[in-house]
N, C-alpha and C. Protein backbone atom coordinates (compact mmCIF):
# COMPACT_ATOMS: atom_id res chain seq x y z
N UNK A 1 139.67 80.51 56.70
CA UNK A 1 138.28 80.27 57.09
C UNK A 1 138.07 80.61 58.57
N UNK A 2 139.14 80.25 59.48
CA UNK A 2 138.96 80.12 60.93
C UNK A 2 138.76 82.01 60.89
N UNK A 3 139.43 82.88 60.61
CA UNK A 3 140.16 83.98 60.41
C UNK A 3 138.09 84.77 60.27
N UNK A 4 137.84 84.15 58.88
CA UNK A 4 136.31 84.85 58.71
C UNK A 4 135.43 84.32 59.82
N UNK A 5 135.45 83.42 60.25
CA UNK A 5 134.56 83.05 61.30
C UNK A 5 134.43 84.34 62.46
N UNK A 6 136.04 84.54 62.79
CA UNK A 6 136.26 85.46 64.60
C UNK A 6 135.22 87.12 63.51
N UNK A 7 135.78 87.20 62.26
CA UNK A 7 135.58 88.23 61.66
C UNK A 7 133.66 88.80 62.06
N UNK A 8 133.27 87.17 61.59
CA UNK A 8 131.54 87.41 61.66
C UNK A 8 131.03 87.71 63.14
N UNK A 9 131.85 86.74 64.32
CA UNK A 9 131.36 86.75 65.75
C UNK A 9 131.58 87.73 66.30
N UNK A 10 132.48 88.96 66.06
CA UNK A 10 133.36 90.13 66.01
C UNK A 10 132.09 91.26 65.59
N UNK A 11 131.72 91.42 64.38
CA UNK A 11 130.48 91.60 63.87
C UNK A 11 128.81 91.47 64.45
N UNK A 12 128.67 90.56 64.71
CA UNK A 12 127.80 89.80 65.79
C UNK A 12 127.57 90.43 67.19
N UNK A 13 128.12 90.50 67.50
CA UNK A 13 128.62 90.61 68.84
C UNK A 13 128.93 92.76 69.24
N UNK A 14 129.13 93.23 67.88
CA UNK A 14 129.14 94.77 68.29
C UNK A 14 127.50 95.04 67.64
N UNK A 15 127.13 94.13 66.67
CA UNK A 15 125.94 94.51 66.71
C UNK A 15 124.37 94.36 67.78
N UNK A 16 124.86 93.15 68.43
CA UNK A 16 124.21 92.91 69.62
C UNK A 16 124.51 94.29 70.56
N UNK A 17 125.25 94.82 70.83
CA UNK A 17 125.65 95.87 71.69
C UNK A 17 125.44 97.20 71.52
N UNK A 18 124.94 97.33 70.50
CA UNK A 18 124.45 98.52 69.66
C UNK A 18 123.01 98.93 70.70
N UNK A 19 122.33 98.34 71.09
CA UNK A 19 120.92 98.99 71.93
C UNK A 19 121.39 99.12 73.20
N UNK A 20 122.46 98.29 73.89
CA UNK A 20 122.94 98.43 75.12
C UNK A 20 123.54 99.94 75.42
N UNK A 21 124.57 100.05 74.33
CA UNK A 21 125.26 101.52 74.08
C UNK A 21 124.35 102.23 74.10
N UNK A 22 123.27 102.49 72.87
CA UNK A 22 122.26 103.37 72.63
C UNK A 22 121.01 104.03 73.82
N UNK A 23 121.37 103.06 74.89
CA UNK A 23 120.04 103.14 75.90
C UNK A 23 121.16 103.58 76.69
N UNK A 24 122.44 103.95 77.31
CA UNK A 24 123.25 104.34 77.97
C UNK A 24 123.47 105.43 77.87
N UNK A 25 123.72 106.04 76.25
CA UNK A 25 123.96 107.09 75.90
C UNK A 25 122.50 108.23 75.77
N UNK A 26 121.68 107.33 75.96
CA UNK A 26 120.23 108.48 76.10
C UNK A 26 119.96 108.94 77.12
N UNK A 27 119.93 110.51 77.45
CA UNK A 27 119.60 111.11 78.74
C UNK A 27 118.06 110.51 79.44
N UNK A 28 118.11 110.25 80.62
CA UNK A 28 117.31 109.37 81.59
C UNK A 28 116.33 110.41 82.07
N UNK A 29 114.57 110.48 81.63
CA UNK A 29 114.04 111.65 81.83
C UNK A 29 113.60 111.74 83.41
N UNK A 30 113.77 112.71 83.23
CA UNK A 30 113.69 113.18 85.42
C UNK A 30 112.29 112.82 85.52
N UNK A 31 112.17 112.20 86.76
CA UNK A 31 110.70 111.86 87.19
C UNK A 31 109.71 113.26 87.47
N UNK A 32 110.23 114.14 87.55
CA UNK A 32 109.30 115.16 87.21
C UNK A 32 108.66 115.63 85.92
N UNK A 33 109.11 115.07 85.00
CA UNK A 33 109.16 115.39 83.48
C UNK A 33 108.47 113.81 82.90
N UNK A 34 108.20 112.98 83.90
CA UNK A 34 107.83 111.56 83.46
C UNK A 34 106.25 111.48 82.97
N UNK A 35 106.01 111.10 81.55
CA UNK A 35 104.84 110.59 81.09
C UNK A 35 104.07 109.09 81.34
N UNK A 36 102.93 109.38 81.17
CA UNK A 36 102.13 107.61 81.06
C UNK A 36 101.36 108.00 82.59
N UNK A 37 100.98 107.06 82.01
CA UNK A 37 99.49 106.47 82.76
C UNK A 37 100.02 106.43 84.88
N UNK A 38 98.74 107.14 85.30
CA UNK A 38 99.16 106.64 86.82
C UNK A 38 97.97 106.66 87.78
N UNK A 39 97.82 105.74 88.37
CA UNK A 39 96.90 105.78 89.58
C UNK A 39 97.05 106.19 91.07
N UNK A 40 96.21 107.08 91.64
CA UNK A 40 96.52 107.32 93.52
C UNK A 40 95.54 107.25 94.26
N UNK A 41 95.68 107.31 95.61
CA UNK A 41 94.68 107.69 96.50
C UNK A 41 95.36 108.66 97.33
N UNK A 42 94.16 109.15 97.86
CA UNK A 42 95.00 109.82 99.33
C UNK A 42 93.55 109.99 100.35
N UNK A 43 93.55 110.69 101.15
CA UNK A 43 92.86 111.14 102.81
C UNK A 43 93.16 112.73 102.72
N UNK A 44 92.03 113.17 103.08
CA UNK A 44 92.20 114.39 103.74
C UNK A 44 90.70 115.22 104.52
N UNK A 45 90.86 116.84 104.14
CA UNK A 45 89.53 117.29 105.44
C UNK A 45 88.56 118.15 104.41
N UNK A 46 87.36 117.93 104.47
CA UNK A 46 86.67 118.56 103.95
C UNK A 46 86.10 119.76 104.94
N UNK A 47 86.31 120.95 103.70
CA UNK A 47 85.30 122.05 104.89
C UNK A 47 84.16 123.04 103.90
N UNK A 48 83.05 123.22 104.80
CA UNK A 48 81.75 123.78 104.56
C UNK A 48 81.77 124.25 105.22
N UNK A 49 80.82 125.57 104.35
CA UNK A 49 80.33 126.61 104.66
C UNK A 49 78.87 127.03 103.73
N UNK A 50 77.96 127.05 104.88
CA UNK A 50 76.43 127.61 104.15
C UNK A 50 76.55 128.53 103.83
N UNK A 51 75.93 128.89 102.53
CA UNK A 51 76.24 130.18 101.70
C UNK A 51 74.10 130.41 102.43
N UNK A 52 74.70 131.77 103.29
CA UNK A 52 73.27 132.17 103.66
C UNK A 52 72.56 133.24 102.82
N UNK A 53 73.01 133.80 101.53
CA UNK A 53 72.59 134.14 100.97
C UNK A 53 71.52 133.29 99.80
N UNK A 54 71.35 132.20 100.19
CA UNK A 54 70.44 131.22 99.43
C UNK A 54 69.59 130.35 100.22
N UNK A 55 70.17 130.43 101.97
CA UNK A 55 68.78 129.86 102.68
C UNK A 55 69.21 130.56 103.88
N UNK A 56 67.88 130.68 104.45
CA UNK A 56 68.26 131.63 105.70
C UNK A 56 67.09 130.22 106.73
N UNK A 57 68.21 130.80 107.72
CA UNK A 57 67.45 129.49 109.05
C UNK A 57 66.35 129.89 109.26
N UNK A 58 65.04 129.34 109.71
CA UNK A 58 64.38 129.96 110.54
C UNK A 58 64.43 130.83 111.26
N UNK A 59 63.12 131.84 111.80
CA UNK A 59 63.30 133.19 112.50
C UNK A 59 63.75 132.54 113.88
N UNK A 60 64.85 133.25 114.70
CA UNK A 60 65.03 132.58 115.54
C UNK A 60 65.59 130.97 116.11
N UNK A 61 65.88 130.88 115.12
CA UNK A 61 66.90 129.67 115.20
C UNK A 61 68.29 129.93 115.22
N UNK A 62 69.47 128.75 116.10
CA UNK A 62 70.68 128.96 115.75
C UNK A 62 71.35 127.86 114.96
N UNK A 63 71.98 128.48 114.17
CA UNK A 63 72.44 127.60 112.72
C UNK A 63 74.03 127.97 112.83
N UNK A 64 74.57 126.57 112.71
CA UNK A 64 76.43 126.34 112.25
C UNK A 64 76.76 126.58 110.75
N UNK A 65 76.99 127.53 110.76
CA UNK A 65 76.98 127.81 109.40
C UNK A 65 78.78 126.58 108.43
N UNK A 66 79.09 126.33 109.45
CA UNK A 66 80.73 125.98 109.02
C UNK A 66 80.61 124.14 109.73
N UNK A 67 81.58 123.46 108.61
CA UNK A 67 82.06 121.92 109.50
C UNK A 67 82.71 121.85 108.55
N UNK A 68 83.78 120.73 109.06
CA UNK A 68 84.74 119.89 108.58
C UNK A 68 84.38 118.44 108.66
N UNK A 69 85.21 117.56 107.38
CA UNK A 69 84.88 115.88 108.41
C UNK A 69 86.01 115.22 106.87
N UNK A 70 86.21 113.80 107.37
CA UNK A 70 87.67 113.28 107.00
C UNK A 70 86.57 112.78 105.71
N UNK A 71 88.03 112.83 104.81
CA UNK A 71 87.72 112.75 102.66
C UNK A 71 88.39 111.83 102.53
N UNK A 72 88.23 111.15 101.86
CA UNK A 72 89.31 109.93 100.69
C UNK A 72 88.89 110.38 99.39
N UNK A 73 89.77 109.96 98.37
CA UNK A 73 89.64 110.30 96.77
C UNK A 73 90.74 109.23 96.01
N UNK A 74 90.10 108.59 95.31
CA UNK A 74 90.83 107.65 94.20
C UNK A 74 90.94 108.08 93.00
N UNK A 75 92.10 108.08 92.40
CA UNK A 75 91.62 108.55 90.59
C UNK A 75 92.95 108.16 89.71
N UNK A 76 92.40 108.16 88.83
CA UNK A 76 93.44 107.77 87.50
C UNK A 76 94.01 108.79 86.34
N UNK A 77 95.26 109.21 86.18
CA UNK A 77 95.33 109.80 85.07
C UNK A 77 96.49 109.49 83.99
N UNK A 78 96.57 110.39 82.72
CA UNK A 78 97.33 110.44 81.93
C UNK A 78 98.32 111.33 81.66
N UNK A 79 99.73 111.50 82.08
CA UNK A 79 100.28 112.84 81.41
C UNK A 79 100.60 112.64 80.37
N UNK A 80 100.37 113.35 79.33
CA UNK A 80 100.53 113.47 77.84
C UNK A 80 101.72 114.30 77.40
N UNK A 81 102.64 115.02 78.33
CA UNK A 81 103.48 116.17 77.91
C UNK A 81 104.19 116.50 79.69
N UNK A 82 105.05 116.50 79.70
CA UNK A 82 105.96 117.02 80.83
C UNK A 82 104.93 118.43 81.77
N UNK A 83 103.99 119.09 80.83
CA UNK A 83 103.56 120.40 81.40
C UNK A 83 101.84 119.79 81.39
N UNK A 84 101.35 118.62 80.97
CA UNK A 84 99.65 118.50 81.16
C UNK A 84 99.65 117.59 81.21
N UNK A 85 98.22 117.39 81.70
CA UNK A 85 97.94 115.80 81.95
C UNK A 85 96.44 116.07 82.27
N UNK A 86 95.28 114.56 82.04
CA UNK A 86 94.27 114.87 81.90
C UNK A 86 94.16 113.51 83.23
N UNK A 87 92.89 113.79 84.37
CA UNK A 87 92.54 113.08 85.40
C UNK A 87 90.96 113.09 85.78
N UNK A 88 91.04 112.31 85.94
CA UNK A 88 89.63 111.58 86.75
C UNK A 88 89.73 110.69 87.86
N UNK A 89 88.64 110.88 89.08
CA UNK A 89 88.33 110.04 89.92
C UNK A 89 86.81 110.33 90.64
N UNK A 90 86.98 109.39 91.78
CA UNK A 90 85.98 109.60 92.99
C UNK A 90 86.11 110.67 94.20
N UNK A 91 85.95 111.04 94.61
CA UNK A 91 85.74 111.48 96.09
C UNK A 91 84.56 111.36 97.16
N UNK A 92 85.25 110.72 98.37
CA UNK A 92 84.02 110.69 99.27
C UNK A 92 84.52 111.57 100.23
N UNK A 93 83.83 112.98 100.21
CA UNK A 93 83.27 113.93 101.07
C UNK A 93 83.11 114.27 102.61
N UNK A 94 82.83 112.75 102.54
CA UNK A 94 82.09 112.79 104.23
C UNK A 94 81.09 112.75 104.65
N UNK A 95 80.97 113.11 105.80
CA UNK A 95 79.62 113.24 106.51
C UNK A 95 79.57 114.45 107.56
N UNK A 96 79.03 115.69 107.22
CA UNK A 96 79.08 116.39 108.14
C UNK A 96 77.71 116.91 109.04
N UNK A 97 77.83 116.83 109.95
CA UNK A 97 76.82 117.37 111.02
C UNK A 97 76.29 118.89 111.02
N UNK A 98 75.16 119.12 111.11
CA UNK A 98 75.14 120.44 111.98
C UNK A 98 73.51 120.59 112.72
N UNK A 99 73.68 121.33 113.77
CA UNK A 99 72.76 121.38 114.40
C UNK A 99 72.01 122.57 114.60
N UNK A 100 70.54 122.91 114.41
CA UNK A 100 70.16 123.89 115.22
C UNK A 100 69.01 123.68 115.82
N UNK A 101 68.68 124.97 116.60
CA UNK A 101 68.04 125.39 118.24
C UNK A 101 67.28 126.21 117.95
N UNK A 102 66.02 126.56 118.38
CA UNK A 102 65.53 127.70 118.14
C UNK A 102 63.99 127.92 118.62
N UNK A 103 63.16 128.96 118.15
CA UNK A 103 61.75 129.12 117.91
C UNK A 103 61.12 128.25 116.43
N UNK A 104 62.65 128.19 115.17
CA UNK A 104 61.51 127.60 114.15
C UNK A 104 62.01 125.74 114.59
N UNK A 105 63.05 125.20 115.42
CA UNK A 105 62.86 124.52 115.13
C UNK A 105 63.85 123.78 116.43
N UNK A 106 64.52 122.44 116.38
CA UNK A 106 65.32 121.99 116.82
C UNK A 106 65.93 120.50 116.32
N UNK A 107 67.27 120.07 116.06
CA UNK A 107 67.71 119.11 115.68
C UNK A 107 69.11 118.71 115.37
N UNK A 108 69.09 117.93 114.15
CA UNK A 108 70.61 117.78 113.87
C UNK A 108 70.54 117.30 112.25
N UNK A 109 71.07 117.92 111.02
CA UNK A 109 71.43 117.50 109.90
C UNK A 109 72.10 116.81 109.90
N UNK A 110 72.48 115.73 109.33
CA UNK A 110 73.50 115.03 108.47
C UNK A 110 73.61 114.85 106.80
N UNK A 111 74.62 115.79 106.21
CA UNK A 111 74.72 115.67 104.84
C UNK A 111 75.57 114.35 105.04
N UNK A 112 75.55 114.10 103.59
CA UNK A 112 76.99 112.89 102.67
C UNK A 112 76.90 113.61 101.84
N UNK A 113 78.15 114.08 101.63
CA UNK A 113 78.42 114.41 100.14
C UNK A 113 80.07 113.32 99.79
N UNK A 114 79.20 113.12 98.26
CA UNK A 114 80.27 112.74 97.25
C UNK A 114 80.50 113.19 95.97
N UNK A 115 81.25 113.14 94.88
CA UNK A 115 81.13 113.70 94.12
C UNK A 115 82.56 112.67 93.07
N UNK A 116 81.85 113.02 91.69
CA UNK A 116 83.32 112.24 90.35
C UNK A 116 83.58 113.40 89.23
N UNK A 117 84.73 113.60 89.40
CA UNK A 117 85.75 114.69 89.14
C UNK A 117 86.28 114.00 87.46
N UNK A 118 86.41 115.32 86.69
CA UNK A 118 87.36 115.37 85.39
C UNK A 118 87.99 116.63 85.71
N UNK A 119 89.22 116.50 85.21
CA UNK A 119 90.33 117.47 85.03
C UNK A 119 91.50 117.42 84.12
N UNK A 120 91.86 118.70 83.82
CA UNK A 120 93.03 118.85 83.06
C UNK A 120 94.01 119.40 84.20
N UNK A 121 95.31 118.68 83.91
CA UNK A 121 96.06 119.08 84.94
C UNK A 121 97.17 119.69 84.20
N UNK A 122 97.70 121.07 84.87
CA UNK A 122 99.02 121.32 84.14
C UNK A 122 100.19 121.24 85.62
N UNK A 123 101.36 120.94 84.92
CA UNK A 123 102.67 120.74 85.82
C UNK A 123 103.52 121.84 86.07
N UNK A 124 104.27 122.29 86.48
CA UNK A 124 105.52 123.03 86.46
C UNK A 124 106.61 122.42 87.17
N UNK A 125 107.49 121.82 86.51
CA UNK A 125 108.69 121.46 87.51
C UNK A 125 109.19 122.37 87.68
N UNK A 126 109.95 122.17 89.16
CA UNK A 126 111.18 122.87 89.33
C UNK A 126 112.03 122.01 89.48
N UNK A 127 112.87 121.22 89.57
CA UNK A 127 113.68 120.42 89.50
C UNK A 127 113.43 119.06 88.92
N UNK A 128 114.14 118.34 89.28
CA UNK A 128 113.76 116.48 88.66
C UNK A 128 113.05 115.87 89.81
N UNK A 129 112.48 116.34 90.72
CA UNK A 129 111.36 115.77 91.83
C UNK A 129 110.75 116.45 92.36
N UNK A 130 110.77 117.73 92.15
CA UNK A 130 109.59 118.27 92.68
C UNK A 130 108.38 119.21 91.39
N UNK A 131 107.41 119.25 91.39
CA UNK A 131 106.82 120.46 90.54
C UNK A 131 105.51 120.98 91.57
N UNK A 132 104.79 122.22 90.70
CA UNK A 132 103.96 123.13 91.53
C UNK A 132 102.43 122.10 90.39
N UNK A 133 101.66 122.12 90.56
CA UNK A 133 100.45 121.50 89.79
C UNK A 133 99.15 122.32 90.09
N UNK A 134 98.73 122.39 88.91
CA UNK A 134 97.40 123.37 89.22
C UNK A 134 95.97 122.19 88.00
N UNK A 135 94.89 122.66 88.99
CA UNK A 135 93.81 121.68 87.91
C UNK A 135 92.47 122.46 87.25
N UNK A 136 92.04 122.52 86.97
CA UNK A 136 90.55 123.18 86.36
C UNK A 136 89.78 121.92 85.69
N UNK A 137 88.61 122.03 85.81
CA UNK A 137 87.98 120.79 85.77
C UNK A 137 86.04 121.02 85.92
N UNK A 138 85.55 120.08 86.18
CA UNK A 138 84.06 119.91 86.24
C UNK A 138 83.92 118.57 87.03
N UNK A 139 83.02 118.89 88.23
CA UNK A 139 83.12 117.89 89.11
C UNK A 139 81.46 117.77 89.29
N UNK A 140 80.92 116.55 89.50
CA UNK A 140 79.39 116.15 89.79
C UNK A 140 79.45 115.73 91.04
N UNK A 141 78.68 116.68 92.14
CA UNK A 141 78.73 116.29 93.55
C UNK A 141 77.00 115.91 93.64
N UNK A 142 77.25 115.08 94.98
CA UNK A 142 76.02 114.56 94.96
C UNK A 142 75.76 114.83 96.73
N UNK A 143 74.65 115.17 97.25
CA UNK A 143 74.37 115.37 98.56
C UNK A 143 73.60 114.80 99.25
N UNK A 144 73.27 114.07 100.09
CA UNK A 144 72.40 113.42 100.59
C UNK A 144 72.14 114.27 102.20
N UNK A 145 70.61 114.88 102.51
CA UNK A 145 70.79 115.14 103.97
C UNK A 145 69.27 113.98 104.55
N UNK A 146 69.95 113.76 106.16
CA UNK A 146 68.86 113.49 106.65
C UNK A 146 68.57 114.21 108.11
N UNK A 147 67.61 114.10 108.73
CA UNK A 147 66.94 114.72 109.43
C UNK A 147 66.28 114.22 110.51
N UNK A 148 67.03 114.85 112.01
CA UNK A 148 66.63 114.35 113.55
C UNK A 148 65.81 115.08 113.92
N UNK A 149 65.01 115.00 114.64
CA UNK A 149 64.14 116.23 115.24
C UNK A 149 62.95 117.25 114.91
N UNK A 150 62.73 118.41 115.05
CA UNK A 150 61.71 118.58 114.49
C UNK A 150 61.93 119.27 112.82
N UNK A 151 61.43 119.77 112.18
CA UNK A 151 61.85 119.81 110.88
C UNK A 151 61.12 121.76 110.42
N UNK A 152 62.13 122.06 110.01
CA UNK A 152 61.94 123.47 110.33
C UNK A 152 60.89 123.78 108.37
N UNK A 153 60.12 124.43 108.48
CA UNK A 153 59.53 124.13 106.83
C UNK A 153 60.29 124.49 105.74
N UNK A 154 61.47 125.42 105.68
CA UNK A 154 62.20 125.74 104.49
C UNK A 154 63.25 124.51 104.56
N UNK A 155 63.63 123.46 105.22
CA UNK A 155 64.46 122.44 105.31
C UNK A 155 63.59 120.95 104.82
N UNK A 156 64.06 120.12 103.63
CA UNK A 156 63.84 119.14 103.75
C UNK A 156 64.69 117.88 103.35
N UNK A 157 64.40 116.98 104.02
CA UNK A 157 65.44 115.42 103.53
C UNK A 157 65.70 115.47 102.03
N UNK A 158 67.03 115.43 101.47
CA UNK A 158 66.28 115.19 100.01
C UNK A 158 67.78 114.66 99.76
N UNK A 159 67.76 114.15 98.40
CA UNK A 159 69.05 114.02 97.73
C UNK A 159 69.27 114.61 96.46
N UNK A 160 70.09 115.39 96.15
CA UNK A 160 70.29 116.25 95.02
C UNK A 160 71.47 116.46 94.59
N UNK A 161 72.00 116.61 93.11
CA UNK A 161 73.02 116.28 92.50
C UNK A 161 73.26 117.81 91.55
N UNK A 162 74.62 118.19 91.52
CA UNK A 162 75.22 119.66 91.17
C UNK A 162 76.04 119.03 90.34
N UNK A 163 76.47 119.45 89.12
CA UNK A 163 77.52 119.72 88.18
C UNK A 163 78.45 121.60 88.58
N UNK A 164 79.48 121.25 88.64
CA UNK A 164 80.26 122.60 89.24
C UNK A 164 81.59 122.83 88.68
N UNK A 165 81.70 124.11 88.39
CA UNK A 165 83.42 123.68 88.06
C UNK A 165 84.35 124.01 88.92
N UNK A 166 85.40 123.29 88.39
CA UNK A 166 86.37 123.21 89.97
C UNK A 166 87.85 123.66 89.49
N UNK A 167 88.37 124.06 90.41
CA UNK A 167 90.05 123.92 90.60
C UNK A 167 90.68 124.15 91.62
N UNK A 168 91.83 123.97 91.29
CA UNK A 168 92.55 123.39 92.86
C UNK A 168 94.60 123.62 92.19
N UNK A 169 95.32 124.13 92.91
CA UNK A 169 96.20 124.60 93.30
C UNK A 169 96.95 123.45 94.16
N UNK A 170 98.53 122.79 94.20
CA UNK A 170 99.01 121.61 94.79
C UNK A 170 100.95 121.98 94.41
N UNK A 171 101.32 120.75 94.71
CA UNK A 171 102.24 120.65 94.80
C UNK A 171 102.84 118.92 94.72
N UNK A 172 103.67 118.12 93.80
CA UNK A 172 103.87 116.86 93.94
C UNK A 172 105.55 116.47 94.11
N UNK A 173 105.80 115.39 95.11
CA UNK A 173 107.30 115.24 94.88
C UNK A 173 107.38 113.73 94.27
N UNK A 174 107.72 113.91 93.36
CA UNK A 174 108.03 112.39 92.52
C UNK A 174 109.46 111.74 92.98
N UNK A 175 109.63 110.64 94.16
CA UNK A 175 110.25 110.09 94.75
C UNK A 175 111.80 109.64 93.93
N UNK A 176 110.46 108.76 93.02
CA UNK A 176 111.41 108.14 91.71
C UNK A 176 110.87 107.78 90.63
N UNK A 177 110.87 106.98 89.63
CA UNK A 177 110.39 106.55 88.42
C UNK A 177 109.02 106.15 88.98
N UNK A 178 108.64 105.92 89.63
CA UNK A 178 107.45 104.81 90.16
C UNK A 178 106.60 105.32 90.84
N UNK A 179 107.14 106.31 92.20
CA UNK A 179 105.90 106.90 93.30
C UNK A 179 106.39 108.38 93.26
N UNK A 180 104.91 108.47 93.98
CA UNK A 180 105.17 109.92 93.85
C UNK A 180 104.41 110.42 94.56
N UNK A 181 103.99 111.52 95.55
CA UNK A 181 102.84 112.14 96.37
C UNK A 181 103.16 113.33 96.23
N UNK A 182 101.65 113.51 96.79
CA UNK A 182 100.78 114.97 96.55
C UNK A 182 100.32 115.48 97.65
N UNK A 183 100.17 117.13 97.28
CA UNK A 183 99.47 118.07 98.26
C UNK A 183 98.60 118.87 97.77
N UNK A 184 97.54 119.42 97.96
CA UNK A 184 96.30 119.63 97.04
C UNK A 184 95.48 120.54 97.71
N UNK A 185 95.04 121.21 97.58
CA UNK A 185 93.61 121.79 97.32
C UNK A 185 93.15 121.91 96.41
N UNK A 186 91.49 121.65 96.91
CA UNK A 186 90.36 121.96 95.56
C UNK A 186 89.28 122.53 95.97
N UNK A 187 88.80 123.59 95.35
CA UNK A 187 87.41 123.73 95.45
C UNK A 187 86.66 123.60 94.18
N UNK A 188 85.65 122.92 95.20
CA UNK A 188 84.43 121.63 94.61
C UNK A 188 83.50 122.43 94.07
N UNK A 189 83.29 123.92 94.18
CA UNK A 189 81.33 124.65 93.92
C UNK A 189 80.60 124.83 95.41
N UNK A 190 79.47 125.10 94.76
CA UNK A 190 78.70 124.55 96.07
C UNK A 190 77.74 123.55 95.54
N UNK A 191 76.98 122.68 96.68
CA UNK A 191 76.22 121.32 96.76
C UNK A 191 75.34 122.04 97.45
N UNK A 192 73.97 121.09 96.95
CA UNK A 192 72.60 121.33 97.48
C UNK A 192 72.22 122.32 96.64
N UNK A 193 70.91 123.05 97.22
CA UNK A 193 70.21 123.86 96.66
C UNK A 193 69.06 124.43 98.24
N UNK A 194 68.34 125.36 97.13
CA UNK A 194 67.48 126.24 98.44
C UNK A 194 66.33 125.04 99.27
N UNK A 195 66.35 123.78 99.39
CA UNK A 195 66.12 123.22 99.98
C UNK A 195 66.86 122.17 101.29
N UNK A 196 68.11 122.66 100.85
CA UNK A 196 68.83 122.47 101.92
C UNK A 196 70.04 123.07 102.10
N UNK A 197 70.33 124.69 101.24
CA UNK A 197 70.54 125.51 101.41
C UNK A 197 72.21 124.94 100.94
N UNK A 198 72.77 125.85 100.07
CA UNK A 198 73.74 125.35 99.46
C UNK A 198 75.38 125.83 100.14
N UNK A 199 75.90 124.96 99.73
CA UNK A 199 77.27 124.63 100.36
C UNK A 199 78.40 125.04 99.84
N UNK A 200 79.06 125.85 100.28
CA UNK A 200 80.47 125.75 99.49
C UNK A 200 81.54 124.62 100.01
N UNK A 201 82.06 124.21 98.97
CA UNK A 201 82.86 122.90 99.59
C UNK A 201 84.23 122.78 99.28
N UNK A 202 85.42 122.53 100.07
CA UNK A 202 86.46 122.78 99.32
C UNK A 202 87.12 121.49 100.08
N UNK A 203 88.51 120.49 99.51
CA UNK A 203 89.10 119.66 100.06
C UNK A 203 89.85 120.35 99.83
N UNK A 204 90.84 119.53 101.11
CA UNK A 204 92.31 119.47 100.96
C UNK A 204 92.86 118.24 101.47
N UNK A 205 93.88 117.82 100.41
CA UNK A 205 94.03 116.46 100.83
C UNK A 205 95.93 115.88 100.70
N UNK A 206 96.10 114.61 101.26
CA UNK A 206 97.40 114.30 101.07
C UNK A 206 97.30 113.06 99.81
N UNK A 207 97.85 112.67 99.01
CA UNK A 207 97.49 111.60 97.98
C UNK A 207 99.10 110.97 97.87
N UNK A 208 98.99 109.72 97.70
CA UNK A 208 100.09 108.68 97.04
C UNK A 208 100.11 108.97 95.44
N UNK A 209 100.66 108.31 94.78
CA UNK A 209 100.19 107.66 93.38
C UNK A 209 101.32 107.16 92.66
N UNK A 210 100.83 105.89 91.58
CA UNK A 210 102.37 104.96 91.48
C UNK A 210 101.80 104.77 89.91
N UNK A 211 103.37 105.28 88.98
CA UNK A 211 103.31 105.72 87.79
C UNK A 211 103.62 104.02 86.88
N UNK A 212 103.09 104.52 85.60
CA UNK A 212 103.13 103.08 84.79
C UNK A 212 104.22 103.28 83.81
């Protein structure tokens, strides 16, 4: 009897050990190749440029056609497959200035632009921590300008909202199972319209993000 007892605990005891073995013996997938759910942020610079083929300054005015100004962006996604993954977030844009001088006018703009992004993302690793990432997508930017000074008549205050499609070109190093950061560019479309003369907009940004 004593003899069947060690026999069963013997038994017992390699079967308890059976998932321990089994999870040892399974290759450990490289954090570049890692699926599920993940959230980030990051900071970076937005830059514009007036596309003057859709508003022209006043006769005699001088117009900045170009600015930069500091971005944040939050977003959430899913990789579904080692090579795609589908994402969404926010971006805030900024606030950029520009000023002009002239016969039609004199002052200072201030846009805000923001805008909420969908994308499909595809991956390429090259190793177990690093890959190249590229996105294509449809982004809804939204513009807000206001207005110092005198007000030239093809310019007015307004707020107006663009659907655009986007993509953007990056690079991510996945630390470890858990974090991971990014390097990015995107271009956004352009924002506005012939009332406040439309924008091409592109970020580039640095991002965190910590995997589930």
């Amino acid at each position: 009897m004593k003899y069947r007892h060690l026999q069963i605990a013997f038994v017992t005891a390699a079967l308890a050990a059976l998932p321990a073995v089994a999870a040892a013996q399974t290759p450990k997938v490289p954090p570049s190749h890692q699926t599920g759910f993940y959230i980030g942020a990051g900071g970076g610079l937005t830059t514009v440029s007036l596309d003057n083929s859709t508003f022209v300054p006043p006769a005699g005015t001088a117009w900045d056609n170009e600015d930069t100004a500091g971005a944040a962006k939050g977003f959430v996604g899913y990789r579904f497959h080692k090579h795609f993954g589908v994402e969404g977030g926010y971006y805030y844009l900024g606030k950029l200035t520009q000023t002009y001088a002239g016969a039609g006018g004199y002052g200072t703009v201030e846009n805000t632009l923001d805008a909420w992004m969908l994308d499909a993302v595809g991956y390429l690793p090259l190793n177990e921590g690093f890959s190249f990432i590229g996105r294509v997508g449809a982004v809804n930017g939204s513009l807000d300008t206001k207005l110092t000074g005198t007000t030239p008549s093809n310019l007015l205050p307004v707020s107006q909202n663009n659907t655009n499609f986007t993509w953007g070109l990056g690079a991510q190093l996945d630390i470890n199972h858990r974090w991971g950061i990014r390097a990015e560019y995107e271009n956004l479309g352009k924002f506005g319209g012939t009332s406040t003369g439309e924008m091409r907009v592109n970020l580039w940004s640095a991002s965190a993000l910590i995997k589930f």
